[in-house]
Protein backbone atom coordinates (compact mmCIF):
# COMPACT_ATOMS: atom_id res chain seq x y z
CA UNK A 1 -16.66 -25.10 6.77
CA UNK A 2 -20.54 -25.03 7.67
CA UNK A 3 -21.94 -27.03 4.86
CA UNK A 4 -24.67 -23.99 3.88
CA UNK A 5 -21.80 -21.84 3.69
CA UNK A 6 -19.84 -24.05 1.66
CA UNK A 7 -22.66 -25.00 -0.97
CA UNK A 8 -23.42 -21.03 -0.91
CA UNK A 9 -19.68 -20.15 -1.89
CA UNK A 10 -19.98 -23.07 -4.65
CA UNK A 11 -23.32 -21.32 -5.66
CA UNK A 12 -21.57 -18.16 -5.24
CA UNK A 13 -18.69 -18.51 -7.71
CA UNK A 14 -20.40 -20.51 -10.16
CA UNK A 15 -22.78 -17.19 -10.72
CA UNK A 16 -19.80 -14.57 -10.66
CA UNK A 17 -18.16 -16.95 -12.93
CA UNK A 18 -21.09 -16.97 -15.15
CA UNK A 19 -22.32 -13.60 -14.80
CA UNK A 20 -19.40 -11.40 -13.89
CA UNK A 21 -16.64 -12.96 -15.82
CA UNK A 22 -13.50 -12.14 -13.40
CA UNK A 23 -10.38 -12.85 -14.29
CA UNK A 24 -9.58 -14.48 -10.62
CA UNK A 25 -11.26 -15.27 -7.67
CA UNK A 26 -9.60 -15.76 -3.80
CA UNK A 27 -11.35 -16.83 -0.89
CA UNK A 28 -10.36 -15.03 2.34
CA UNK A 29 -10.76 -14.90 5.91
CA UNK A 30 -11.93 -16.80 8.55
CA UNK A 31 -13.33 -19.98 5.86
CA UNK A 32 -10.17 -19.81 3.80
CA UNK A 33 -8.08 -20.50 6.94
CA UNK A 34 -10.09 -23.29 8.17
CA UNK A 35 -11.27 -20.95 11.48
CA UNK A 36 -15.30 -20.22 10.85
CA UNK A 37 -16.81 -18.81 14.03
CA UNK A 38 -20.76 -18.62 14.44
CA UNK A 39 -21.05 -15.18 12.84
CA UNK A 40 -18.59 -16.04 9.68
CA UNK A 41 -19.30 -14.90 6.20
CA UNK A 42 -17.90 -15.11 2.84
CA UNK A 43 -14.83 -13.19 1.81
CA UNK A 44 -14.06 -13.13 -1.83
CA UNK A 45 -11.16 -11.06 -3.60
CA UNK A 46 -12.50 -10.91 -7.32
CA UNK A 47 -10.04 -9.82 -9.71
CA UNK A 48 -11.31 -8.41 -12.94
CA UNK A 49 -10.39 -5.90 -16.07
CA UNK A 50 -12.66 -2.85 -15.92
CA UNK A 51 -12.66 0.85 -16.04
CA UNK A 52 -15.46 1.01 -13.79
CA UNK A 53 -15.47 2.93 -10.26
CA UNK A 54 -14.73 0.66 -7.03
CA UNK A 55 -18.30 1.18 -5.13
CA UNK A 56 -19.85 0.37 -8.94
CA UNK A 57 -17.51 -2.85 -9.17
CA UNK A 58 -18.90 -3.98 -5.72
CA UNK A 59 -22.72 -3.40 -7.01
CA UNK A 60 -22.33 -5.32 -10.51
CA UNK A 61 -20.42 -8.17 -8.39
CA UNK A 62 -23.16 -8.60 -6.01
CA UNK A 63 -25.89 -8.19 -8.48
CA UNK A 64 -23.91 -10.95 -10.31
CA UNK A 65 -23.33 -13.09 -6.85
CA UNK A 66 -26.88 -12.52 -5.72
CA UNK A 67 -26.05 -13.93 -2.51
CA UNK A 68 -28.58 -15.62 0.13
CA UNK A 69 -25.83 -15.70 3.14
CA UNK A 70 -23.13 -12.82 3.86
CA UNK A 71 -20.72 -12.03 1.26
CA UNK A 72 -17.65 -9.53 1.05
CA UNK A 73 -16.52 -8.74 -2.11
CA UNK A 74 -13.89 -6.61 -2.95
CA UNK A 75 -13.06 -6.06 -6.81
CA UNK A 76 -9.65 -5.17 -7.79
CA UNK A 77 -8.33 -4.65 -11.31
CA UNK A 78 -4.77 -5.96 -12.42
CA UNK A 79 -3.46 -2.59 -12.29
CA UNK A 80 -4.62 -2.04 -8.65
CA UNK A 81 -3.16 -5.58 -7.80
CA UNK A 82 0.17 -4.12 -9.16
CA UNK A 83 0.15 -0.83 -6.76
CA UNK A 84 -0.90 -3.23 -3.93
CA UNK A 85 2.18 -5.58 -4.94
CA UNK A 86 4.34 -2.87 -5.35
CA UNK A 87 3.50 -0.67 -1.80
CA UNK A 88 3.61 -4.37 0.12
CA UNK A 89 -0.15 -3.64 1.00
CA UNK A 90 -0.07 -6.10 3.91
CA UNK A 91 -3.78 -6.44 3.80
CA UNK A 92 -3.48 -7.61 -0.13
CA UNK A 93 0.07 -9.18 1.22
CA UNK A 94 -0.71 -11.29 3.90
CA UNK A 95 -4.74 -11.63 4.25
CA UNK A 96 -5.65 -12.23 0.44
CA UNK A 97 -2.51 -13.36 -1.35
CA UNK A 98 -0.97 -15.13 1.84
CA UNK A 99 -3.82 -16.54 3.63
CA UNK A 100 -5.94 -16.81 0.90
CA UNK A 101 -7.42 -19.68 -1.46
CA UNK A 102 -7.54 -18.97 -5.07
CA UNK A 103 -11.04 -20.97 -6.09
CA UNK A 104 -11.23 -19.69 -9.85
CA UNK A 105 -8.13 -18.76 -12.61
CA UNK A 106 -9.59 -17.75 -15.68
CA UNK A 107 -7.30 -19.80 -18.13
């Protein structure tokens, strides 16, 4: 992983962590599977208990984030996770949970 990537997602988490309280965080993508190309960017799955709407999740995770390189962030609650599981999303089955890293497990 490009090393201003790298200390960007450590800067990354630590402020969603902080700031955004999820309850999980997964790294996806192209730097979770080891294959950055020259136009790579950050791909986080943030899982996180909230009534809120999905476009207002994405706002209050990037406000949180405040990123200086490119981020994707999707937030999911549990109970989407569940419908995901449950309808073998293969996007949530084989890009996030498959593929991906899980960097942060609230305890």
């Amino acid at each position: 992983m490009p090393s201003n990537l790298r200390r960007e997602l450590n800067r990354v988490i630590k402020r969603l962590i902080q700031r955004y309280r999820p309850e999980q965080i997964i790294l996806f993508g192209s730097l979770a599977s080891g294959r950055p190309g020259t136009w790579s960017d950050i791909d986080l799955a943030v899982i996180k208990k909230t009534r809120r709407r999905f476009i207002d999740r994405l706002k209050d995770a990037l406000l949180a984030a405040q990123p200086k390189e490119a981020l994707d962030v999707l937030v999911y609650t549990p109970d989407e996770i569940e419908q995901m599981e449950s309808a073998r999303n293969p996007f949530w089955i084989h890009e996030i949970k498959g593929k991906g890293q899980t960097l942060y497990q609230r305890s």
